[in-house]
PDB file of N, CA and C in Angstrom:
ATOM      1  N   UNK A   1     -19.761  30.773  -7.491  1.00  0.00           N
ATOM      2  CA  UNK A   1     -19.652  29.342  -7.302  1.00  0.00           C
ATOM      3  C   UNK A   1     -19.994  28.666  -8.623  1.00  0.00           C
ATOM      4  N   UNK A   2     -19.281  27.765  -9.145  1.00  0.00           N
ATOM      5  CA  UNK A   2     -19.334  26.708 -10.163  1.00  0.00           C
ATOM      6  C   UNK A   2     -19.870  25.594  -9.590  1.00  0.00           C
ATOM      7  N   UNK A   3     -20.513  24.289 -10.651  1.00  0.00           N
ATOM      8  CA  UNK A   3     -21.148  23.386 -10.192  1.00  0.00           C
ATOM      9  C   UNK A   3     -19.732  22.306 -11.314  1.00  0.00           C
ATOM     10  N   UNK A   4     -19.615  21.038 -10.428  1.00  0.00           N
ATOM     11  CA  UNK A   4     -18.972  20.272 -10.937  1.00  0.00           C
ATOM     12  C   UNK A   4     -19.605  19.025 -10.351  1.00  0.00           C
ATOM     13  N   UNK A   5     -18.475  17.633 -11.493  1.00  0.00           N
ATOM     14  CA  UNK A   5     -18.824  16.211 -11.081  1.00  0.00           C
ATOM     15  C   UNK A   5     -17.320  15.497 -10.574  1.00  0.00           C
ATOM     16  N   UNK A   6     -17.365  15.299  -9.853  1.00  0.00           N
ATOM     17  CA  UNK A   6     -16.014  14.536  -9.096  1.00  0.00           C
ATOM     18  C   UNK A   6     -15.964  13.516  -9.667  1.00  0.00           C
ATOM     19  N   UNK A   7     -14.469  13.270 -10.618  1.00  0.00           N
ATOM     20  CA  UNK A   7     -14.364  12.597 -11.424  1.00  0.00           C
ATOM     21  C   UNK A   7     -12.980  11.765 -10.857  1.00  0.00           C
ATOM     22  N   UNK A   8     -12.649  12.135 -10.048  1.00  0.00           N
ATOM     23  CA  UNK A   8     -11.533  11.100  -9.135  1.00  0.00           C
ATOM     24  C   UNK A   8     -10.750  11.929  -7.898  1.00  0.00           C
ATOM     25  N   UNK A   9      -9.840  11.195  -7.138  1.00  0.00           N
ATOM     26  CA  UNK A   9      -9.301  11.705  -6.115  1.00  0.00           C
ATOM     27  C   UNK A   9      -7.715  11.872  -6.576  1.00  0.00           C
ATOM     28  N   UNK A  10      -7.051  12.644  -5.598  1.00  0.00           N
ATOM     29  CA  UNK A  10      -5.506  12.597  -5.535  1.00  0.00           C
ATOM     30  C   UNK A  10      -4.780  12.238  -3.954  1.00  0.00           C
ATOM     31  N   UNK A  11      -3.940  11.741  -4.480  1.00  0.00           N
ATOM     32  CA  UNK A  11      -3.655  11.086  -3.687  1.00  0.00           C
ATOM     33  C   UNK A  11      -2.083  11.726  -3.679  1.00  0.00           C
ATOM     34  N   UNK A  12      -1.332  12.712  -2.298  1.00  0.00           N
ATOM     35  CA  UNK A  12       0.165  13.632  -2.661  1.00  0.00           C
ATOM     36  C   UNK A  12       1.134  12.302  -1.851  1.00  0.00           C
ATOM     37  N   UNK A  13       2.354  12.574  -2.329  1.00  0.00           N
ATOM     38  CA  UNK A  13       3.111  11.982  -1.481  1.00  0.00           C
ATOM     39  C   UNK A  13       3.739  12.892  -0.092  1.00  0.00           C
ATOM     40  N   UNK A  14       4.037  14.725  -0.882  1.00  0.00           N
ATOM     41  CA  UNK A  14       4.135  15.533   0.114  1.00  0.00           C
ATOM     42  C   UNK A  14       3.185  16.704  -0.051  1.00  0.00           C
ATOM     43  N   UNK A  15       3.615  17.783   0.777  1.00  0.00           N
ATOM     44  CA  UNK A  15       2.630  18.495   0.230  1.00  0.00           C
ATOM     45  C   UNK A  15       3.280  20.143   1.803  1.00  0.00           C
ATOM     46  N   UNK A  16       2.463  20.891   0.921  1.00  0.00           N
ATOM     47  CA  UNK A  16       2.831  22.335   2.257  1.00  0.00           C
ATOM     48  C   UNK A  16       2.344  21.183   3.599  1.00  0.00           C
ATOM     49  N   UNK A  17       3.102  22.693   4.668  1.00  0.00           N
ATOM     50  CA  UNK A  17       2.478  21.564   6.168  1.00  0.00           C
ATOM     51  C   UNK A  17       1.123  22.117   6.402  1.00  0.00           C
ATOM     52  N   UNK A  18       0.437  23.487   5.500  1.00  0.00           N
ATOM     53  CA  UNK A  18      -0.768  23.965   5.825  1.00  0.00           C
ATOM     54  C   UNK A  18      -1.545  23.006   5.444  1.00  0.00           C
ATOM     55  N   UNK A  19      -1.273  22.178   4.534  1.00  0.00           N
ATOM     56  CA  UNK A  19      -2.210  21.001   3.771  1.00  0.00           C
ATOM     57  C   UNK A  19      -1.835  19.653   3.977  1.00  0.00           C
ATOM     58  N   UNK A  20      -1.299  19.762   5.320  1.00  0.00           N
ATOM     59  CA  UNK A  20      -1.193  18.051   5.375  1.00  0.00           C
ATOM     60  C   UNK A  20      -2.678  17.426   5.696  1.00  0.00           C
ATOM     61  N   UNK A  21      -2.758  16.163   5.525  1.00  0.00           N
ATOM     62  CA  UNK A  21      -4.214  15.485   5.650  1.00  0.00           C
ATOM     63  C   UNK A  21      -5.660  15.904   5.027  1.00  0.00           C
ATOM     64  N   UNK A  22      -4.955  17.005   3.879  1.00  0.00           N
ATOM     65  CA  UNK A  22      -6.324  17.372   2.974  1.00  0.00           C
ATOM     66  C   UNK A  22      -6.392  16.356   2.088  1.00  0.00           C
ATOM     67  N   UNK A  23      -7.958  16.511   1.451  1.00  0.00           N
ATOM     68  CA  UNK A  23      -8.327  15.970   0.652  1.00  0.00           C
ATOM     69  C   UNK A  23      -8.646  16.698  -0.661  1.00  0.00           C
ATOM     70  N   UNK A  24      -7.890  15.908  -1.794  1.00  0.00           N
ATOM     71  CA  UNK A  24      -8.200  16.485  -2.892  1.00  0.00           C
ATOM     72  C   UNK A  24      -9.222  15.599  -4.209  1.00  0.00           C
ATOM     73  N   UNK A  25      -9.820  16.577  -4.718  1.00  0.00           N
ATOM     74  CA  UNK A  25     -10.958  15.907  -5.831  1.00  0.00           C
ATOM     75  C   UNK A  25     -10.387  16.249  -7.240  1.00  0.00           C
ATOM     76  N   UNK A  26     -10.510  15.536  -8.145  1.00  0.00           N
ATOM     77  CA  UNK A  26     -10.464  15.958  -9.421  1.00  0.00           C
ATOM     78  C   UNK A  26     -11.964  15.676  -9.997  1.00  0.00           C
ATOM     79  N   UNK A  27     -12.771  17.365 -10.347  1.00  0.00           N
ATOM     80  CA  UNK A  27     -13.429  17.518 -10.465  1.00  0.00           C
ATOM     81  C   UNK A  27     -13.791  18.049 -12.423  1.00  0.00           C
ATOM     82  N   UNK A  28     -14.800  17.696 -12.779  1.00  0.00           N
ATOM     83  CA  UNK A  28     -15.125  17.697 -14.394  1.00  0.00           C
ATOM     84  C   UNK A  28     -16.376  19.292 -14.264  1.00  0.00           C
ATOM     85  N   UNK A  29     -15.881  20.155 -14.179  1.00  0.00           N
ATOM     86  CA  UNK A  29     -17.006  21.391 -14.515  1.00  0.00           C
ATOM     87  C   UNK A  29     -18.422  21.694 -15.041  1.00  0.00           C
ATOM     88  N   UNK A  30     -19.255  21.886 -14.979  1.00  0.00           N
ATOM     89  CA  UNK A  30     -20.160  22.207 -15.812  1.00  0.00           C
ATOM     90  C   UNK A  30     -20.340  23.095 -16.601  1.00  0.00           C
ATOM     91  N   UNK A  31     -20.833  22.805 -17.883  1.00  0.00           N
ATOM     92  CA  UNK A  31     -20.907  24.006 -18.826  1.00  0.00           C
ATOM     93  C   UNK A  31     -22.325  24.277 -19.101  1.00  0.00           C
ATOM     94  N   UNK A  32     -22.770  25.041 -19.769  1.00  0.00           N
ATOM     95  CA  UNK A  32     -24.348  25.161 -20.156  1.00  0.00           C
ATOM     96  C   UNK A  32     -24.623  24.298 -20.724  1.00  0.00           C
ATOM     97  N   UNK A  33     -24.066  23.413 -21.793  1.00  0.00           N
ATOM     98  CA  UNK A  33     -24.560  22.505 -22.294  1.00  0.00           C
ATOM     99  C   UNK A  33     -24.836  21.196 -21.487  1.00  0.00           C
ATOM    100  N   UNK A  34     -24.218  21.198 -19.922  1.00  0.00           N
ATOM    101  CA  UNK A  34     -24.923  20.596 -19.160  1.00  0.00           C
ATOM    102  C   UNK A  34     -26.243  20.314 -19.251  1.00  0.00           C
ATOM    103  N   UNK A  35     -26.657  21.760 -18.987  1.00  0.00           N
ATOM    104  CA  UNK A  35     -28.188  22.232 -18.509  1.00  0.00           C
ATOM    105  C   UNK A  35     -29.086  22.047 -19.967  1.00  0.00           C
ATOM    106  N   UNK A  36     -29.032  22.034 -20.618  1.00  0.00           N
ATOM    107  CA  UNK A  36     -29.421  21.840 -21.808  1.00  0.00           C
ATOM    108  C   UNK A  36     -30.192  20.912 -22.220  1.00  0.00           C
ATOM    109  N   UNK A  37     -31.331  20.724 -23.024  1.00  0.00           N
ATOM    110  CA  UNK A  37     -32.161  19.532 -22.952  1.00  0.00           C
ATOM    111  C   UNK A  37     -30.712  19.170 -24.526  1.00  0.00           C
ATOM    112  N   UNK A  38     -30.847  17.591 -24.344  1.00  0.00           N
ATOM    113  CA  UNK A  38     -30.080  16.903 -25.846  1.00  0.00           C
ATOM    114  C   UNK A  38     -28.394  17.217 -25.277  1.00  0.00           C
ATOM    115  N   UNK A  39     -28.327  17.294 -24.442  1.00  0.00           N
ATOM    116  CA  UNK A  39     -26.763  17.614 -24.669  1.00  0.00           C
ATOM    117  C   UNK A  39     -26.016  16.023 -24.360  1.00  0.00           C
ATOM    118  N   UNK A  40     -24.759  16.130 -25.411  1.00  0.00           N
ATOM    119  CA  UNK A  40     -24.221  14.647 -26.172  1.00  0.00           C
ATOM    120  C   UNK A  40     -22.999  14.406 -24.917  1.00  0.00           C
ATOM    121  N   UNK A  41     -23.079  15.386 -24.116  1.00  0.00           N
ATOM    122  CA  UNK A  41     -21.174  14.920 -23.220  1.00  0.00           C
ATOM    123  C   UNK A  41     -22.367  14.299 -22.002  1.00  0.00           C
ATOM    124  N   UNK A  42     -21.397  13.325 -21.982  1.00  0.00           N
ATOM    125  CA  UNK A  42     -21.902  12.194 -21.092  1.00  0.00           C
ATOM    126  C   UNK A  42     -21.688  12.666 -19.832  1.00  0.00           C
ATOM    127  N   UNK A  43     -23.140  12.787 -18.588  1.00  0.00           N
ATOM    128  CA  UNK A  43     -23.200  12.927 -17.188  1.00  0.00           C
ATOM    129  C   UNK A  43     -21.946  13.302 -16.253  1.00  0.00           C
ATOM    130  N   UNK A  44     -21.744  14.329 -16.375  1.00  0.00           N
ATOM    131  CA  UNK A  44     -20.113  14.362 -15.363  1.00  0.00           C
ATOM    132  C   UNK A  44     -18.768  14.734 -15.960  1.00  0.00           C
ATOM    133  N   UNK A  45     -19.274  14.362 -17.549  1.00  0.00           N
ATOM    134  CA  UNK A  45     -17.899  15.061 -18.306  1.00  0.00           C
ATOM    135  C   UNK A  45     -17.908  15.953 -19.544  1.00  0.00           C
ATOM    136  N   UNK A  46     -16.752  16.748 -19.089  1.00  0.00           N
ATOM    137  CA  UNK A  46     -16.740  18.340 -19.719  1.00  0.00           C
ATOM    138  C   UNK A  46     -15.949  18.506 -20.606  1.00  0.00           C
ATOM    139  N   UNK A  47     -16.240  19.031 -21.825  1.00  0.00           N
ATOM    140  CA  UNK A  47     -15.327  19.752 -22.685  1.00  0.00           C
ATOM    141  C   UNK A  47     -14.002  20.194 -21.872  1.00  0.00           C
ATOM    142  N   UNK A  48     -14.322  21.130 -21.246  1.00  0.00           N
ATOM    143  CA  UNK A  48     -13.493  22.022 -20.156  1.00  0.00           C
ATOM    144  C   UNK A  48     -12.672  21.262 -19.717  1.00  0.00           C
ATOM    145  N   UNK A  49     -11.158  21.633 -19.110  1.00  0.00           N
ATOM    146  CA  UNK A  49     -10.320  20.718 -18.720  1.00  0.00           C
ATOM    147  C   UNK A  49     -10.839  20.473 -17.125  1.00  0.00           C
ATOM    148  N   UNK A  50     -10.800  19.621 -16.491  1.00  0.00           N
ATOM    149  CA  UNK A  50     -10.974  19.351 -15.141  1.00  0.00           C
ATOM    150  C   UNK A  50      -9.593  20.028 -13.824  1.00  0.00           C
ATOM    151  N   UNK A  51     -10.332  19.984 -12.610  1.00  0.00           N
ATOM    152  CA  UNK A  51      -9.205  21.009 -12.327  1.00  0.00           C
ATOM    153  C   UNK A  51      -9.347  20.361 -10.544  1.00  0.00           C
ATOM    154  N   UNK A  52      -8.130  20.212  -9.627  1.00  0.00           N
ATOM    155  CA  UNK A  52      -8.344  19.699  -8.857  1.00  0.00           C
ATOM    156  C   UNK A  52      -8.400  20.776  -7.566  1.00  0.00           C
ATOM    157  N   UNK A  53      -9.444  20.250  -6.554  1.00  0.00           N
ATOM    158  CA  UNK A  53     -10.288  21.019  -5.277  1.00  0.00           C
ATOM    159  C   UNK A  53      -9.838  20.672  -4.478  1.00  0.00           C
ATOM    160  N   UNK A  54      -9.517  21.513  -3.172  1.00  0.00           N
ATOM    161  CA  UNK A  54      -9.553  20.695  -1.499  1.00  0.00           C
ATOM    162  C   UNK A  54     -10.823  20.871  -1.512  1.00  0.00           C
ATOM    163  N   UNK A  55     -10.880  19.202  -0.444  1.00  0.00           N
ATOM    164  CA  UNK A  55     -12.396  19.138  -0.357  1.00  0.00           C
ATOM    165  C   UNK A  55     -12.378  18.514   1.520  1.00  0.00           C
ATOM    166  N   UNK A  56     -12.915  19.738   2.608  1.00  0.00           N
ATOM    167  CA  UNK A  56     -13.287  18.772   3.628  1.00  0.00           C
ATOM    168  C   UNK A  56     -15.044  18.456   4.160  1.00  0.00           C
ATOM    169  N   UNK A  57     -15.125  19.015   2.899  1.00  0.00           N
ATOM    170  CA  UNK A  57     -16.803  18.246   3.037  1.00  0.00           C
ATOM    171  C   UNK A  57     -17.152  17.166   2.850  1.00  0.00           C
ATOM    172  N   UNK A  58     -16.389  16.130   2.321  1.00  0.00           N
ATOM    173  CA  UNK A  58     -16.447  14.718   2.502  1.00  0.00           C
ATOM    174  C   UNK A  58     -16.929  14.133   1.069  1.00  0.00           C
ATOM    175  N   UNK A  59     -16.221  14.826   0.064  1.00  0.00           N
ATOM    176  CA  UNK A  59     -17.441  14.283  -1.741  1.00  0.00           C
ATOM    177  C   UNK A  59     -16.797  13.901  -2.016  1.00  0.00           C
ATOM    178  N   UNK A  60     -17.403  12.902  -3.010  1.00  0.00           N
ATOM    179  CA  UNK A  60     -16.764  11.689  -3.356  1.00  0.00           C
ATOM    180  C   UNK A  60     -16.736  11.798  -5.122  1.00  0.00           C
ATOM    181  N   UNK A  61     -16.668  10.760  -5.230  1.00  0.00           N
ATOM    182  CA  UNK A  61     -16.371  10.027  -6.530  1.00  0.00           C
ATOM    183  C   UNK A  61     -17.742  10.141  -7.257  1.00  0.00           C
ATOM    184  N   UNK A  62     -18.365  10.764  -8.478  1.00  0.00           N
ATOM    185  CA  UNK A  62     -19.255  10.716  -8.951  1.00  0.00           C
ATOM    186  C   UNK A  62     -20.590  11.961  -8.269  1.00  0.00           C
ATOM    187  N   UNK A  63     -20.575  12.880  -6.968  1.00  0.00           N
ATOM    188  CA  UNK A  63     -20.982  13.231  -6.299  1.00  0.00           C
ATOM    189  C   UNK A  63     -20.683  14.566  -7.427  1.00  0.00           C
ATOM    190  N   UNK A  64     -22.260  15.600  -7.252  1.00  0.00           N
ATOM    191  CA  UNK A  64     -22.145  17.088  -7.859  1.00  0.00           C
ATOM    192  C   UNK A  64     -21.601  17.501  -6.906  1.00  0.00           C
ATOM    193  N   UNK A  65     -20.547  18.956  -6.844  1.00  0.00           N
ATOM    194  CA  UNK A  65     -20.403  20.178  -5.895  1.00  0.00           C
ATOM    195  C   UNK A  65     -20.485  21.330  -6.390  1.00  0.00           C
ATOM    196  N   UNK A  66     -20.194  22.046  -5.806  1.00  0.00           N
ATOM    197  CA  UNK A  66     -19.920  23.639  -5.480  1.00  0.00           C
ATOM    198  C   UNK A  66     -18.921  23.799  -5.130  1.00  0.00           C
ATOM    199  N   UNK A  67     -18.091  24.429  -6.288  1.00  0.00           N
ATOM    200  CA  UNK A  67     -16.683  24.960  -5.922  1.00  0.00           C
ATOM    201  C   UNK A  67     -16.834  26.450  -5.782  1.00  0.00           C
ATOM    202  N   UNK A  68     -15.500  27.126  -5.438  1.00  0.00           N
ATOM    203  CA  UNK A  68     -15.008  28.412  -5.832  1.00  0.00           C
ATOM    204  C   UNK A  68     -13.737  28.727  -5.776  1.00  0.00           C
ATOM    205  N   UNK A  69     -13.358  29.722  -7.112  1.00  0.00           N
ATOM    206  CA  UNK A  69     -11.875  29.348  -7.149  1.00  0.00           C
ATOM    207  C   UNK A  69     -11.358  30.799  -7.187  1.00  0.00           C
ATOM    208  N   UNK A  70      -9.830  30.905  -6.990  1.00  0.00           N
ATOM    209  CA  UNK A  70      -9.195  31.896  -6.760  1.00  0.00           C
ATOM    210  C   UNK A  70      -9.253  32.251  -5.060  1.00  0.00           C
ATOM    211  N   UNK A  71      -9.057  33.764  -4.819  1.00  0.00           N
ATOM    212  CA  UNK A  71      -8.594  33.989  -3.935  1.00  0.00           C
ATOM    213  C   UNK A  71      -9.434  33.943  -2.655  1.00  0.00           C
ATOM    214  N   UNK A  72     -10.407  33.685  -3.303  1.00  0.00           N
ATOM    215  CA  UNK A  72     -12.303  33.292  -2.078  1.00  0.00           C
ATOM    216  C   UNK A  72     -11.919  31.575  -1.539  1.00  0.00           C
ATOM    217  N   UNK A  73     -10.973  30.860  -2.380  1.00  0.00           N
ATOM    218  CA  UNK A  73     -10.545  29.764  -2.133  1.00  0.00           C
ATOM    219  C   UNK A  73     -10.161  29.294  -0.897  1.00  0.00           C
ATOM    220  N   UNK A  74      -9.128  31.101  -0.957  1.00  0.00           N
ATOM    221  CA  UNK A  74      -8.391  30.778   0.421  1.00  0.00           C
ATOM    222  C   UNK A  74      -8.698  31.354   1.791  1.00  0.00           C
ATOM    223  N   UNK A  75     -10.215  31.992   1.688  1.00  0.00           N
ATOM    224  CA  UNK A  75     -10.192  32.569   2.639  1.00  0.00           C
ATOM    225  C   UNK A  75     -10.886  31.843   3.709  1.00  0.00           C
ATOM    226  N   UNK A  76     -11.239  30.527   3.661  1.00  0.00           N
ATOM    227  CA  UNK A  76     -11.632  29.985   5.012  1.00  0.00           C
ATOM    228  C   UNK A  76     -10.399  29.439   6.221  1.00  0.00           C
ATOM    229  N   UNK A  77      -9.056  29.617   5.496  1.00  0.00           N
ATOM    230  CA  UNK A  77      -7.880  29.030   6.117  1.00  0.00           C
ATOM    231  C   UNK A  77      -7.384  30.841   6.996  1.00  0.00           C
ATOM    232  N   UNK A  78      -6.753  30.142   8.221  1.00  0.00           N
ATOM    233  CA  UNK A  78      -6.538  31.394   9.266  1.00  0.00           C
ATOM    234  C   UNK A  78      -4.826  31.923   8.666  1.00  0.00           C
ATOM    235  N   UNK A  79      -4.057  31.273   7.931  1.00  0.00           N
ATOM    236  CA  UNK A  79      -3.197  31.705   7.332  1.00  0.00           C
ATOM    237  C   UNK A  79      -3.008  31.861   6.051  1.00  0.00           C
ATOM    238  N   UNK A  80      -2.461  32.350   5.181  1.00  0.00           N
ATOM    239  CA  UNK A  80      -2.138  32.243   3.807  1.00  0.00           C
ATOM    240  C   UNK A  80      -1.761  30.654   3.456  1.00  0.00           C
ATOM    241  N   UNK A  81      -2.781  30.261   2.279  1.00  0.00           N
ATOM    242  CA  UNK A  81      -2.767  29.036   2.201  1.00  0.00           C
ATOM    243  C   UNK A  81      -2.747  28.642   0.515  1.00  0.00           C
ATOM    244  N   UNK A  82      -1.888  27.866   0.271  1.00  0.00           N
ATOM    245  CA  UNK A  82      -1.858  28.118  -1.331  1.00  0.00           C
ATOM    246  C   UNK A  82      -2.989  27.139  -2.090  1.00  0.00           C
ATOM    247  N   UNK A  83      -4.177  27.696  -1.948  1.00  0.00           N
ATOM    248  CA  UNK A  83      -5.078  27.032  -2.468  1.00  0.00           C
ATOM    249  C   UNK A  83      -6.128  27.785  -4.134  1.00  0.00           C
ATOM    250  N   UNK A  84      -6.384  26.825  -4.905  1.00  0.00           N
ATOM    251  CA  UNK A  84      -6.752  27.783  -5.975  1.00  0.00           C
ATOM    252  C   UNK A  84      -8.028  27.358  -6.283  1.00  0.00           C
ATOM    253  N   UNK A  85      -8.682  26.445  -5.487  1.00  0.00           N
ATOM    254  CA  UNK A  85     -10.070  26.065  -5.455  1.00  0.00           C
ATOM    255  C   UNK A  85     -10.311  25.094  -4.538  1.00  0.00           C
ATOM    256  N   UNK A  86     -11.916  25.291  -3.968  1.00  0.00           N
ATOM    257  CA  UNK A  86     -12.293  24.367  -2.493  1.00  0.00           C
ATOM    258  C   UNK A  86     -13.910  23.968  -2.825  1.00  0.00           C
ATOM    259  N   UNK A  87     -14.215  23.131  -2.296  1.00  0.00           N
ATOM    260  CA  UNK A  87     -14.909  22.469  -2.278  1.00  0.00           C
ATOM    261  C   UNK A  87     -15.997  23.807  -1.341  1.00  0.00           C
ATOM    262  N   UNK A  88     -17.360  23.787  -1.858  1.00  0.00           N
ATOM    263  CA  UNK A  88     -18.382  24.594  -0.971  1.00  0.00           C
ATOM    264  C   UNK A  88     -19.246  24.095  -0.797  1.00  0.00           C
ATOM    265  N   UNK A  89     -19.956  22.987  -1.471  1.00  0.00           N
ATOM    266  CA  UNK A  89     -21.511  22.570  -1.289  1.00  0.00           C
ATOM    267  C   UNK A  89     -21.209  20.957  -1.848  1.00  0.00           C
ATOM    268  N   UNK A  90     -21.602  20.364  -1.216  1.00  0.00           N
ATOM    269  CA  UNK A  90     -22.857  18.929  -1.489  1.00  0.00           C
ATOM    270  C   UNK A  90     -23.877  18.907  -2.011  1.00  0.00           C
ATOM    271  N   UNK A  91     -23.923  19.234  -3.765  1.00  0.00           N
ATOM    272  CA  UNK A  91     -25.208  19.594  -4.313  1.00  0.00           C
ATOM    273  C   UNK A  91     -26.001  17.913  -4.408  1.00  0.00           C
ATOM    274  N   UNK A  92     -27.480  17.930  -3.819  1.00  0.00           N
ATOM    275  CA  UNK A  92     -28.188  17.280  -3.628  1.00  0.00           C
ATOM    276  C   UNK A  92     -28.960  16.994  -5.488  1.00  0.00           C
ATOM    277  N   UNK A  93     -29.592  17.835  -5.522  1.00  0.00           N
ATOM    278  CA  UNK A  93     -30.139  18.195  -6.821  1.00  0.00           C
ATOM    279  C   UNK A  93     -30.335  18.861  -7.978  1.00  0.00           C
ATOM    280  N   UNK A  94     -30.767  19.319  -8.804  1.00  0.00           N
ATOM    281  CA  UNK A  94     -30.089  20.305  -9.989  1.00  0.00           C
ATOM    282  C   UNK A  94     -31.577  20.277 -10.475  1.00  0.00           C
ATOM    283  N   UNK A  95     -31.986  21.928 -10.321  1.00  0.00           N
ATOM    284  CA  UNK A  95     -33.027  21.657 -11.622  1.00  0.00           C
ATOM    285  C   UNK A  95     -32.921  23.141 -12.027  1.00  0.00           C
ATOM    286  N   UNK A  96     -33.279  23.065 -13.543  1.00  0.00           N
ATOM    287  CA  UNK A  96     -32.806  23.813 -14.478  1.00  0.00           C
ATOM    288  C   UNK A  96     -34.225  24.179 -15.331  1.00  0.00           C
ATOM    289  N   UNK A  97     -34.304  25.118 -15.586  1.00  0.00           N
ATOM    290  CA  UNK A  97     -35.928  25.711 -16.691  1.00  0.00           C
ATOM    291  C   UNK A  97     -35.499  26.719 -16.889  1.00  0.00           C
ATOM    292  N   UNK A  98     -34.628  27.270 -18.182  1.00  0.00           N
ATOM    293  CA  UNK A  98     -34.526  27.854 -19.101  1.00  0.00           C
ATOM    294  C   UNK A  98     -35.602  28.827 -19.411  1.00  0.00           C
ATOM    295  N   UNK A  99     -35.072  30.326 -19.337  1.00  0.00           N
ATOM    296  CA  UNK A  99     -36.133  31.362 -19.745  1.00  0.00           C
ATOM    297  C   UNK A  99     -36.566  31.230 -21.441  1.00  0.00           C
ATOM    298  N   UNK A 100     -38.114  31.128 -21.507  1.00  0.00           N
ATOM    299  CA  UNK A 100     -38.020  30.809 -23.346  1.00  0.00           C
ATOM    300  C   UNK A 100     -38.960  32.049 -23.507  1.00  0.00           C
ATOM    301  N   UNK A 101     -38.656  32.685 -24.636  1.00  0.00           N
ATOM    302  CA  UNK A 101     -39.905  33.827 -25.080  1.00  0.00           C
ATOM    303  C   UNK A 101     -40.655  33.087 -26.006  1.00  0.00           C
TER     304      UNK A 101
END
């Protein structure tokens, strides 16, 4: 699982009939330099290209998650479903302490 910042929605005109009435996020990734004390990319946005999620956990706009992508994507759907990342968690909080020697 990856941690991301929902950086907007999509909105299809059509779409498969396995995915009618989903919801999709366009989500901004986290990198280590997230976690990082001093790091210069502003709250929510990534070097990394952003990449869009079904989401029926209900996250929004500006909200952390938990994705996972590839073929773990698709396995909560009862048929073959062409999905390449989903929404897993409603991350509440983030805390981070770095192993230091």
């Amino acid at each position: 699982m990856r941690l991301g910042t929902v950086i907007g929605r999509v909105t299809l005109s059509k779409s498969a009939d396995e995915l009618r009435g989903a919801r999709w996020l366009i989500v901004s990734p986290f990198t280590r330099e997230h976690f990082q004390q001093g790091a210069k990319t502003p709250p929510g946005m990534s070097k990394d290209p952003s990449l869009v999620v079904y989401d029926d956990l209900g996250g929004g706009v500006g909200d952390t998650i938990g994705f996972v992508e590839g073929r773990e994507a698709a396995m909560p759907f009862d048929k073959p479903t062409p999905i390449d990342a989903i929404n897993t968690a409603l991350v509440d909080n983030i805390f981070y302490s770095p192993f230091t020697k």
